[in-house]
PDB file of N, CA and C in Angstrom:
ATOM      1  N   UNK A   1      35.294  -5.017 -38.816  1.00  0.00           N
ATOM      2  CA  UNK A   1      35.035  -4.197 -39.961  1.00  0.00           C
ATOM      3  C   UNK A   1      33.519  -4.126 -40.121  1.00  0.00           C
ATOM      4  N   UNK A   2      32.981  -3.143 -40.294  1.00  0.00           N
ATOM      5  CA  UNK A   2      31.896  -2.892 -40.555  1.00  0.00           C
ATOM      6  C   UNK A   2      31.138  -2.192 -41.460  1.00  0.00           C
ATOM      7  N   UNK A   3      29.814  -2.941 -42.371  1.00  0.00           N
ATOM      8  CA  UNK A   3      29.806  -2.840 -43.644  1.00  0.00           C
ATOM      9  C   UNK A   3      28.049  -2.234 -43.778  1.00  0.00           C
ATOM     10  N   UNK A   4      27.931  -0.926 -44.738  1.00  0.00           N
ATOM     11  CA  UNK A   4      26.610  -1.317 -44.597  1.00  0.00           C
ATOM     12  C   UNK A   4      25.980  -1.983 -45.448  1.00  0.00           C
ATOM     13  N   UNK A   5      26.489  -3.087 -46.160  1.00  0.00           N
ATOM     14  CA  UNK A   5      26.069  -4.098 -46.611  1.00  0.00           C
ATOM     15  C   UNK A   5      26.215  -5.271 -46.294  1.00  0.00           C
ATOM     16  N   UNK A   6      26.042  -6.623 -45.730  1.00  0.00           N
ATOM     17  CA  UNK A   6      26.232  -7.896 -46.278  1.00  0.00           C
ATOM     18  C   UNK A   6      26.848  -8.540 -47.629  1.00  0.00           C
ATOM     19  N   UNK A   7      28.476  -7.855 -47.644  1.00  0.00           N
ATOM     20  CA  UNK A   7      28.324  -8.138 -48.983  1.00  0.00           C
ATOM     21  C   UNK A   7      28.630  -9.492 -49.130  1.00  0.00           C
ATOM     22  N   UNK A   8      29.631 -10.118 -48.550  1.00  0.00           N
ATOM     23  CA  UNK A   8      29.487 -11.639 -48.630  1.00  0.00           C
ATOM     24  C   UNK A   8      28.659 -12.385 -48.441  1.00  0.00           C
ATOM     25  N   UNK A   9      27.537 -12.182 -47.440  1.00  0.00           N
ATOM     26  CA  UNK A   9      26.268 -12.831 -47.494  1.00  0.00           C
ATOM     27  C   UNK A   9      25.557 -12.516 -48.850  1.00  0.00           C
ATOM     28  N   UNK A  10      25.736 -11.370 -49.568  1.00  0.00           N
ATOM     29  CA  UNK A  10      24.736 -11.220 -50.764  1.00  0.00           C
ATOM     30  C   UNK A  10      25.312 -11.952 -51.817  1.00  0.00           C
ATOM     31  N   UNK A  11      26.777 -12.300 -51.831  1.00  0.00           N
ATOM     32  CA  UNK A  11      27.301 -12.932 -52.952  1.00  0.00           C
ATOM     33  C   UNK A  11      27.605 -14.313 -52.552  1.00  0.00           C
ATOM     34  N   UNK A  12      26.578 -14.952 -51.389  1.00  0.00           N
ATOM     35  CA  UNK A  12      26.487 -16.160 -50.943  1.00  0.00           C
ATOM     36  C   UNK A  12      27.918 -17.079 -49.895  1.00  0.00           C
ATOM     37  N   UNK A  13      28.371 -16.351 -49.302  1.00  0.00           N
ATOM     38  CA  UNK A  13      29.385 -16.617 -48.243  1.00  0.00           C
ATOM     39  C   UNK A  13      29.488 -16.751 -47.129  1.00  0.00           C
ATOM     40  N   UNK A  14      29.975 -17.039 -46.358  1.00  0.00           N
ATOM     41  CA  UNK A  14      29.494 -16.977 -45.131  1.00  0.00           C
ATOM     42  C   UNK A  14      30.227 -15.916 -43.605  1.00  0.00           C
ATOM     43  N   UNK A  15      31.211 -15.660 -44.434  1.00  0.00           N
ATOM     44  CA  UNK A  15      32.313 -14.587 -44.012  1.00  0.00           C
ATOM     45  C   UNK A  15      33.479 -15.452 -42.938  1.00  0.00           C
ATOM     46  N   UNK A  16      33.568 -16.503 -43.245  1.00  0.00           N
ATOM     47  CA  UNK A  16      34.340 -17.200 -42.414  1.00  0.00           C
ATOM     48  C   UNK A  16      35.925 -17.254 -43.692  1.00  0.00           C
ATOM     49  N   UNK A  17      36.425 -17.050 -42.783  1.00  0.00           N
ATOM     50  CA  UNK A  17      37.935 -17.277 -43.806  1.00  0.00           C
ATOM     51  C   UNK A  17      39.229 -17.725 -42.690  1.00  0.00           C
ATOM     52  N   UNK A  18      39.628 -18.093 -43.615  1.00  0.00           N
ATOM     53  CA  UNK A  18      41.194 -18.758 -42.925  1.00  0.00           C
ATOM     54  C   UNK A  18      42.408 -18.982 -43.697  1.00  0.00           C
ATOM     55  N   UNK A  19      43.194 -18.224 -43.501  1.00  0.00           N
ATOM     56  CA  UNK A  19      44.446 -17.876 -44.133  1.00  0.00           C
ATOM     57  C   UNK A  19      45.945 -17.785 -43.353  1.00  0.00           C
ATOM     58  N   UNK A  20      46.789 -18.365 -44.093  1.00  0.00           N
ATOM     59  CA  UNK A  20      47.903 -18.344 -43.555  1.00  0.00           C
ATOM     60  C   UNK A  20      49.014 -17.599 -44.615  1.00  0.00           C
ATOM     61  N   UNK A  21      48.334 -17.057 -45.213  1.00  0.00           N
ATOM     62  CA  UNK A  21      49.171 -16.407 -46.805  1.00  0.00           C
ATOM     63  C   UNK A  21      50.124 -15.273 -45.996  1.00  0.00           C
ATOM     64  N   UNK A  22      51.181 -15.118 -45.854  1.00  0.00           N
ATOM     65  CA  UNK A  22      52.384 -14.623 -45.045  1.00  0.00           C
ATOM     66  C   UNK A  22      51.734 -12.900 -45.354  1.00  0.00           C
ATOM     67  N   UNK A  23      50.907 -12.188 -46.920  1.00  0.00           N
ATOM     68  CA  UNK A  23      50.417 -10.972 -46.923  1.00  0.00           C
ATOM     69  C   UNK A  23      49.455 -10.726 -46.077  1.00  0.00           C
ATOM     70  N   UNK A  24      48.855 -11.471 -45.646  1.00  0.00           N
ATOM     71  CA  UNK A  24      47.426 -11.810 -45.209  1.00  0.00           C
ATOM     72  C   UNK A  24      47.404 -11.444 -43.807  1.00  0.00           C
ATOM     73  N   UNK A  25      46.732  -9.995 -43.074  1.00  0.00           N
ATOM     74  CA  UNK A  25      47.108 -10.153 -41.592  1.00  0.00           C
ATOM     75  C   UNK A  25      46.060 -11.111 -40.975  1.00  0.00           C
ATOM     76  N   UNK A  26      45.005 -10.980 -41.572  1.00  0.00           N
ATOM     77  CA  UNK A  26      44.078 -12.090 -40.668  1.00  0.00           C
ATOM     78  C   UNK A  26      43.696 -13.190 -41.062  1.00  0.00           C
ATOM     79  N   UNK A  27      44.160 -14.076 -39.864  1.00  0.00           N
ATOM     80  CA  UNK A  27      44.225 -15.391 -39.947  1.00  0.00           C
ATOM     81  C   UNK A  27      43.092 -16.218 -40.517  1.00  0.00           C
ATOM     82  N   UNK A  28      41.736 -15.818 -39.214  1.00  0.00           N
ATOM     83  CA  UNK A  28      40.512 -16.067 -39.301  1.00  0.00           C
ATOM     84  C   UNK A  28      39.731 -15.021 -39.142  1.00  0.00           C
ATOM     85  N   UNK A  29      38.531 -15.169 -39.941  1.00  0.00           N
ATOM     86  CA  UNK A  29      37.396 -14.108 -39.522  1.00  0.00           C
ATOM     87  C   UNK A  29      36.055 -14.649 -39.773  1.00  0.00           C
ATOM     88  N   UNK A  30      35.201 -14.280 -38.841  1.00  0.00           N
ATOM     89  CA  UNK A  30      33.852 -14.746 -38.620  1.00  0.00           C
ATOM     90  C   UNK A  30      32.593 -13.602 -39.054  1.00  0.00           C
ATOM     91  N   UNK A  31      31.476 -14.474 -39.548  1.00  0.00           N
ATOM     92  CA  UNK A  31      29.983 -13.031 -39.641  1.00  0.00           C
ATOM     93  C   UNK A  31      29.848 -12.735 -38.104  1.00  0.00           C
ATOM     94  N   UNK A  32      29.648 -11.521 -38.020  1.00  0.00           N
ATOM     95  CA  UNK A  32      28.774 -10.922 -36.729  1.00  0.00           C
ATOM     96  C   UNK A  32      27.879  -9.911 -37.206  1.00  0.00           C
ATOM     97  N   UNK A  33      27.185 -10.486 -38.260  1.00  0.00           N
ATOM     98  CA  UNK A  33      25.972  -9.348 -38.248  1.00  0.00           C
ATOM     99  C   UNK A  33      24.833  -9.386 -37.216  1.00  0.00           C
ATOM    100  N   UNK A  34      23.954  -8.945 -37.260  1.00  0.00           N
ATOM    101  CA  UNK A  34      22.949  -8.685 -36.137  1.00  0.00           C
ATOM    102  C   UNK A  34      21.611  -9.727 -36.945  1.00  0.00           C
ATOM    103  N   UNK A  35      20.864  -9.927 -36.004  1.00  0.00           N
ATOM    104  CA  UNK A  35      19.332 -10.126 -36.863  1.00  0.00           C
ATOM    105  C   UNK A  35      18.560  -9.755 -37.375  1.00  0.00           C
ATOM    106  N   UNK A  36      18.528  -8.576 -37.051  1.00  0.00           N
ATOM    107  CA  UNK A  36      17.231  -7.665 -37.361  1.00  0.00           C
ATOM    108  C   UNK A  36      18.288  -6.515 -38.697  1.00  0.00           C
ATOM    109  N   UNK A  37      19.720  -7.151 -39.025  1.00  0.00           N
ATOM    110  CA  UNK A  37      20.163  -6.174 -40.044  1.00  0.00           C
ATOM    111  C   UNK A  37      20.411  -4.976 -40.565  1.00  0.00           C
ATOM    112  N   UNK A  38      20.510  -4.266 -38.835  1.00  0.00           N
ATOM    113  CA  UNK A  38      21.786  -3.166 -38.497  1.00  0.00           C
ATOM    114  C   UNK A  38      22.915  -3.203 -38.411  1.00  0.00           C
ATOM    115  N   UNK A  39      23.276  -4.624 -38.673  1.00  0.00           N
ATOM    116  CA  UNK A  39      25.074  -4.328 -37.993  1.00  0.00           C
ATOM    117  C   UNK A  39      25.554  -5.646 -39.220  1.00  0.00           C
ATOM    118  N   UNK A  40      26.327  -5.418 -40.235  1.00  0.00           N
ATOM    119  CA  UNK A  40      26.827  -5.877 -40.850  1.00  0.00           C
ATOM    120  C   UNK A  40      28.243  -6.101 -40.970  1.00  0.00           C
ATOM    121  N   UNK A  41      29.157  -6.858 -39.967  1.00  0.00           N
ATOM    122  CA  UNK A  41      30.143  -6.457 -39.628  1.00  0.00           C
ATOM    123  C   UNK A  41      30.844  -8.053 -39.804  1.00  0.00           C
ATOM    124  N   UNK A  42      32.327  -8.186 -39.841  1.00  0.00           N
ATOM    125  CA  UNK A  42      33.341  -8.891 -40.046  1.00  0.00           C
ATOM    126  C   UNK A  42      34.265  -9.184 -39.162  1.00  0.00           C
ATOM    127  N   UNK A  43      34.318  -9.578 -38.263  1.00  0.00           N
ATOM    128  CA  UNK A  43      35.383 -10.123 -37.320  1.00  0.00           C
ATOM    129  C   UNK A  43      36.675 -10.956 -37.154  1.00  0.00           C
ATOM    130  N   UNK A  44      37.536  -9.829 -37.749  1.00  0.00           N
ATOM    131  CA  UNK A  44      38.995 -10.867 -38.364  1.00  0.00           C
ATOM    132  C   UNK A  44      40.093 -10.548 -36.790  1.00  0.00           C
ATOM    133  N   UNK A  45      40.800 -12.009 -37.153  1.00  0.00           N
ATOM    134  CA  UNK A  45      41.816 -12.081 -35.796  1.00  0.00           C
ATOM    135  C   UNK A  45      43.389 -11.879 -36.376  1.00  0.00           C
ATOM    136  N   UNK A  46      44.122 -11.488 -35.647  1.00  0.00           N
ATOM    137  CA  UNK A  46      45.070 -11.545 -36.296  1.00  0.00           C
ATOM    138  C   UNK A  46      46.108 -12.239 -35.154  1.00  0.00           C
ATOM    139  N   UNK A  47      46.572 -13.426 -35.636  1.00  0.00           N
ATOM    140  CA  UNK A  47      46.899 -13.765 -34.238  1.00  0.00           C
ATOM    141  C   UNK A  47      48.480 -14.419 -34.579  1.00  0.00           C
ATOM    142  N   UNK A  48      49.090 -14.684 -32.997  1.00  0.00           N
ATOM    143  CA  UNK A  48      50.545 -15.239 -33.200  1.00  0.00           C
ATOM    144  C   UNK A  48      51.611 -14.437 -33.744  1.00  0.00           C
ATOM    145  N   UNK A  49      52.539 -14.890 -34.414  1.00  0.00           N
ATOM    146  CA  UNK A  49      53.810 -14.024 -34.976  1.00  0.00           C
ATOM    147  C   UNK A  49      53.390 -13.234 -36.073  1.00  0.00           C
ATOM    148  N   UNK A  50      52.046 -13.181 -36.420  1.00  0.00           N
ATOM    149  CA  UNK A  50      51.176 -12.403 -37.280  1.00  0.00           C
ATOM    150  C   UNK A  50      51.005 -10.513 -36.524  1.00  0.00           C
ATOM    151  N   UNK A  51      50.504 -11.239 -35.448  1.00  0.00           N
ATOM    152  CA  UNK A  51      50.197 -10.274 -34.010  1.00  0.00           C
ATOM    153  C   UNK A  51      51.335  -9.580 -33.921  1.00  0.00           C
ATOM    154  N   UNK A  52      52.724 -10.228 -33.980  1.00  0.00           N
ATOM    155  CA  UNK A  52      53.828  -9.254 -32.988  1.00  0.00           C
ATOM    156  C   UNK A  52      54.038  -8.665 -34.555  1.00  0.00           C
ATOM    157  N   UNK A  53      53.914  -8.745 -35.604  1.00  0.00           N
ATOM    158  CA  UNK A  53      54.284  -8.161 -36.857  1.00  0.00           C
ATOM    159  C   UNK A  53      53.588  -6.843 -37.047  1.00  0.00           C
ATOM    160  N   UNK A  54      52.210  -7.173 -37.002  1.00  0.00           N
ATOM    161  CA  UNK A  54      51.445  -6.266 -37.354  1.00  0.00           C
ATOM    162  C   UNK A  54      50.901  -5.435 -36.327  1.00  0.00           C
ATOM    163  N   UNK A  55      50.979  -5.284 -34.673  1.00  0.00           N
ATOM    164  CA  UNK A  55      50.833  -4.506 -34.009  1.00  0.00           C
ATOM    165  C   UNK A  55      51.752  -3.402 -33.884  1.00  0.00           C
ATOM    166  N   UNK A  56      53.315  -3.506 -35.003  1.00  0.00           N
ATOM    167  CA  UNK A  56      53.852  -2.619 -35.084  1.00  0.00           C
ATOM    168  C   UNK A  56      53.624  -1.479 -36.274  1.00  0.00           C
ATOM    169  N   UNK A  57      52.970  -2.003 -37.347  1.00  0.00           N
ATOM    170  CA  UNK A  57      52.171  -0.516 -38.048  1.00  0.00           C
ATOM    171  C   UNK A  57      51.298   0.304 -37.432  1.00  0.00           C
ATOM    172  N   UNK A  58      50.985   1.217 -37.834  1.00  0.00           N
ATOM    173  CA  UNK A  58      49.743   1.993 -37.760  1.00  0.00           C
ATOM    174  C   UNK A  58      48.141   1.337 -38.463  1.00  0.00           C
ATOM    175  N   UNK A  59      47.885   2.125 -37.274  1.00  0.00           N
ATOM    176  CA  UNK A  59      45.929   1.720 -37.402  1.00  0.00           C
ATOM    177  C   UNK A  59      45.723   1.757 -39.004  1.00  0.00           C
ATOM    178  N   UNK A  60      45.658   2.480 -39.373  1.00  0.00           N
ATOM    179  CA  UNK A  60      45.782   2.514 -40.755  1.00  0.00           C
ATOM    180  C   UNK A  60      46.177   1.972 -41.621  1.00  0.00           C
ATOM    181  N   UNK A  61      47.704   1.387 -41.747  1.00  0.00           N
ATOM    182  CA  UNK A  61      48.088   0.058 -42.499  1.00  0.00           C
ATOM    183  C   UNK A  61      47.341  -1.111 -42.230  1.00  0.00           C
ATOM    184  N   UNK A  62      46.987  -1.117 -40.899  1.00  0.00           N
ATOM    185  CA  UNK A  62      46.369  -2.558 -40.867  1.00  0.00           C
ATOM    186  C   UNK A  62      44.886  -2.351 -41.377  1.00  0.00           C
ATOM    187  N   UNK A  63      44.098  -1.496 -41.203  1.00  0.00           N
ATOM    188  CA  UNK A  63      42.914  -1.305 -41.877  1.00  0.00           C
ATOM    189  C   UNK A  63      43.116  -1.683 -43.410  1.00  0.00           C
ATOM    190  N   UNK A  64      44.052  -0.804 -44.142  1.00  0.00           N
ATOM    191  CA  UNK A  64      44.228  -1.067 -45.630  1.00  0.00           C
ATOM    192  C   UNK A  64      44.710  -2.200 -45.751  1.00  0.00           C
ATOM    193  N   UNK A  65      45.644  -3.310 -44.922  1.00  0.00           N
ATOM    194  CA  UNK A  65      45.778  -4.451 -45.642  1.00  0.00           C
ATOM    195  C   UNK A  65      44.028  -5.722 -45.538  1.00  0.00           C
ATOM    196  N   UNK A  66      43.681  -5.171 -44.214  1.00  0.00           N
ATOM    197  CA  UNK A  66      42.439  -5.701 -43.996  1.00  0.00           C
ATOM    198  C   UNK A  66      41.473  -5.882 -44.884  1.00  0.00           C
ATOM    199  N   UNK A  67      41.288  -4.712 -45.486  1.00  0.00           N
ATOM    200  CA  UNK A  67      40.335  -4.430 -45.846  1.00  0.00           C
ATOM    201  C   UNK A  67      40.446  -4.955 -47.340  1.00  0.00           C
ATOM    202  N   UNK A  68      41.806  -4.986 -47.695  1.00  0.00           N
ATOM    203  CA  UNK A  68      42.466  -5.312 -49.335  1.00  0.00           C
ATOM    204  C   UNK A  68      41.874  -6.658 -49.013  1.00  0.00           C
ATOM    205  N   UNK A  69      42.495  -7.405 -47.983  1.00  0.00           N
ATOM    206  CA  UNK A  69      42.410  -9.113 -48.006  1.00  0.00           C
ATOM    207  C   UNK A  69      41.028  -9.554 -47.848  1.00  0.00           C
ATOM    208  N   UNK A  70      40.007  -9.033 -47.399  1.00  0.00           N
ATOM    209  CA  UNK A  70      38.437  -9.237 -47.421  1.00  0.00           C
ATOM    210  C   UNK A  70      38.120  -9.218 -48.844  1.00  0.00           C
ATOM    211  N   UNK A  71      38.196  -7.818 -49.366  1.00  0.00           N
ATOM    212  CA  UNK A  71      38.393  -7.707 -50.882  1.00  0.00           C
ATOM    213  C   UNK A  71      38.636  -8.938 -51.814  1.00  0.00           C
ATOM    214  N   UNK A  72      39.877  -8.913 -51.710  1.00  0.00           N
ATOM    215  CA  UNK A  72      40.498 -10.080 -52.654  1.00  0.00           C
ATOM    216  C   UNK A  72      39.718 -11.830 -52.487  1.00  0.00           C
ATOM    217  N   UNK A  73      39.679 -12.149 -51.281  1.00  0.00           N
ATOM    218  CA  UNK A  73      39.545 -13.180 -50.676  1.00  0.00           C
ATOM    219  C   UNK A  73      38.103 -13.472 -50.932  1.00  0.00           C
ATOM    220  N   UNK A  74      36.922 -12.480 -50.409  1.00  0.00           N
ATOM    221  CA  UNK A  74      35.632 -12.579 -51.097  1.00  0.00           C
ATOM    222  C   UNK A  74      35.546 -12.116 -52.465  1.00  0.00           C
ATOM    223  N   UNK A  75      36.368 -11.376 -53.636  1.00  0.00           N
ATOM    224  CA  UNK A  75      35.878 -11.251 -54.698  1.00  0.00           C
ATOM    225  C   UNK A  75      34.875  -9.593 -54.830  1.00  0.00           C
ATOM    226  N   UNK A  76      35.378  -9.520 -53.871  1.00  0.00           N
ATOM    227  CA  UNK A  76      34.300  -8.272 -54.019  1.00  0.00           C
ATOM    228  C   UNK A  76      34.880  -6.396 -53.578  1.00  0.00           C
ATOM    229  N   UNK A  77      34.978  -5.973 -54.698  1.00  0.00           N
ATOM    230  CA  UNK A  77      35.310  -4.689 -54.504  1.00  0.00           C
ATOM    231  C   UNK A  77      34.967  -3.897 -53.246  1.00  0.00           C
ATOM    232  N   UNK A  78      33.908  -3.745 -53.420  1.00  0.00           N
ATOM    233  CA  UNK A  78      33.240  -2.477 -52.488  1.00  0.00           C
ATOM    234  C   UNK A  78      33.682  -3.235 -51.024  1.00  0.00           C
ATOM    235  N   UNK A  79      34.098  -4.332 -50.475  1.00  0.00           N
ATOM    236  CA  UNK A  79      34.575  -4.513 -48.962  1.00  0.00           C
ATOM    237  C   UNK A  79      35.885  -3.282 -49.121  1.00  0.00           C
ATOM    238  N   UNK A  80      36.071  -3.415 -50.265  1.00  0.00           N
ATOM    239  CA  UNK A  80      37.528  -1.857 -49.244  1.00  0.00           C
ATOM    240  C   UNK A  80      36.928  -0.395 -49.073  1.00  0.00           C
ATOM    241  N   UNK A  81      35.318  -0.498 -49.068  1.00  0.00           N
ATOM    242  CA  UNK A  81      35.227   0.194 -48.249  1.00  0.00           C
ATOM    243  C   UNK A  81      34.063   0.277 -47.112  1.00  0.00           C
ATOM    244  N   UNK A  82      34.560   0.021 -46.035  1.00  0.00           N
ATOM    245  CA  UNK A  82      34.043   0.047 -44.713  1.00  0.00           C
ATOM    246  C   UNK A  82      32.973   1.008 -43.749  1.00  0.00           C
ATOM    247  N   UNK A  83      31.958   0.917 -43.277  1.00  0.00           N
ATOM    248  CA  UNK A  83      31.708   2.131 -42.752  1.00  0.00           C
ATOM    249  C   UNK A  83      32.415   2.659 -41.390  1.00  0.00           C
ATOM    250  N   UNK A  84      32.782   1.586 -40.909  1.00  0.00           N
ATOM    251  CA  UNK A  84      33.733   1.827 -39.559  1.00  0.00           C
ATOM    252  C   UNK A  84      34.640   0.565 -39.409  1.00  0.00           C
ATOM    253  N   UNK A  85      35.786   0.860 -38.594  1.00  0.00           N
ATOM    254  CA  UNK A  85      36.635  -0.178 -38.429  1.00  0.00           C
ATOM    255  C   UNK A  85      36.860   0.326 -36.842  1.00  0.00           C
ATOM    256  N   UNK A  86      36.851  -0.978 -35.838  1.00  0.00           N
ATOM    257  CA  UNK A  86      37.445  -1.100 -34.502  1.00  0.00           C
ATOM    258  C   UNK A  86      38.109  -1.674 -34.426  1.00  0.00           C
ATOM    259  N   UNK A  87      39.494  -2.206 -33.411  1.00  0.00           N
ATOM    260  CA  UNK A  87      40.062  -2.411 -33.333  1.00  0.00           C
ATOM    261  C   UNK A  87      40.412  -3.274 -32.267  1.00  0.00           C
ATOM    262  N   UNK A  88      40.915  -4.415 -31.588  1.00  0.00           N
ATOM    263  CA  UNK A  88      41.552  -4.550 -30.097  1.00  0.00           C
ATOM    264  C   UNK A  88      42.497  -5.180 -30.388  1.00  0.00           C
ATOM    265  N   UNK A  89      43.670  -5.029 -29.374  1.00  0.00           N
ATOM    266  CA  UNK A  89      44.873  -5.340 -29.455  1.00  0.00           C
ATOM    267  C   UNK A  89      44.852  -5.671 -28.000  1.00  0.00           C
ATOM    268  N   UNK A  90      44.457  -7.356 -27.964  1.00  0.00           N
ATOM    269  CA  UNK A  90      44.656  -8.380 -27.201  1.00  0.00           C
ATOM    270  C   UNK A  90      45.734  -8.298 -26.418  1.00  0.00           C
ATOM    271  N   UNK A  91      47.192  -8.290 -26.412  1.00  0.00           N
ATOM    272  CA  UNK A  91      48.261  -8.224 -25.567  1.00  0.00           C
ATOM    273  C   UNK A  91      48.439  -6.756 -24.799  1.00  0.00           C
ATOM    274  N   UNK A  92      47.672  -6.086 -24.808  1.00  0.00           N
ATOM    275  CA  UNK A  92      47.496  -5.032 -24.108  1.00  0.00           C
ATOM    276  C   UNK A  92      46.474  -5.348 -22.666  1.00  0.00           C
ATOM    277  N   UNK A  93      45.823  -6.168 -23.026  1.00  0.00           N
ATOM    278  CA  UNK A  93      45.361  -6.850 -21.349  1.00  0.00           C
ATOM    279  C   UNK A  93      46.024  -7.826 -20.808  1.00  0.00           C
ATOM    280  N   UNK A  94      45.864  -7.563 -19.481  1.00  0.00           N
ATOM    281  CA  UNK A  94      46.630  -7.907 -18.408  1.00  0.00           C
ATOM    282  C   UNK A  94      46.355  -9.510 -18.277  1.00  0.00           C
ATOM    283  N   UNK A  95      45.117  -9.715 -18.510  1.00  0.00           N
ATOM    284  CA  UNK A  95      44.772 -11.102 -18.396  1.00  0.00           C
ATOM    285  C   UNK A  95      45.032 -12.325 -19.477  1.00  0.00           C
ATOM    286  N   UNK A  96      45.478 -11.467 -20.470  1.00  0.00           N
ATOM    287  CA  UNK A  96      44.815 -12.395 -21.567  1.00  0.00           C
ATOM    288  C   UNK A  96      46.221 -12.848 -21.898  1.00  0.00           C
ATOM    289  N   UNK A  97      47.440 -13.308 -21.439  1.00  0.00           N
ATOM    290  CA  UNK A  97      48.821 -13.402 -21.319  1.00  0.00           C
ATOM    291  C   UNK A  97      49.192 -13.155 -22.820  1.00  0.00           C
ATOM    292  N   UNK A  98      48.632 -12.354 -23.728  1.00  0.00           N
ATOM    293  CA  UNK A  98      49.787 -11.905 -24.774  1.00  0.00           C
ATOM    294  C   UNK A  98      51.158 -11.335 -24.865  1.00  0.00           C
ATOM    295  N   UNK A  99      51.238 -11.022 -23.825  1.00  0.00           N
ATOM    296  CA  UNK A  99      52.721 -10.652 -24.080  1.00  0.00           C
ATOM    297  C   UNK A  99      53.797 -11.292 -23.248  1.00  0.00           C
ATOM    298  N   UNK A 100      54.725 -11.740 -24.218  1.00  0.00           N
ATOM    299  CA  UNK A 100      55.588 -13.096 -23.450  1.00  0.00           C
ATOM    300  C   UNK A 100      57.021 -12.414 -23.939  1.00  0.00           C
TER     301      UNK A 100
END
């Protein structure tokens, strides 16, 4: 997810989260902003029986629950809205044995 703000860094956070709340698609998520403070972005996983759940909505549901649970979780409105959202869906490579 990508923000053009820092907003959890501005409201003193560190953007690390970890959740197992059954609404919640992502598990964990990490800061990946940049240094120089072009790239303000959020890196959530969604992993396990989380994964086989939620790779069956649309791009879009999972953006809106994403983006709700950043929201809620940091306290802060304006994360629901994003300047861009990417995506990967891990069990779609060959290597990475997700799909069992």
């Amino acid at each position: 997810m990508i923000y053009d703000k820092p907003y959890w860094r501005q409201a003193g956070f560190t953007g690390q989260i970890v959740s197992d709340a059954p609404q919640h698609p992502v598990t964990y998520s990490i800061d990946h902003c940049s240094a120089d403070g072009k790239l303000n972005a959020l890196i959530g996983f969604i992993v396990s029986n989380k994964a086989n759940e939620w790779r069956s909505k649309s791009r879009d549901e999972r953006k809106a629950a994403i983006v709700n649970q950043y929201a809620e979780l940091f306290g802060i409105p304006e994360m629901k809205s994003p300047i861009n959202y990417m995506e990967k869906d891990w069990c779609e490579e060959e290597f990475s044995r997700g799909k069992f």
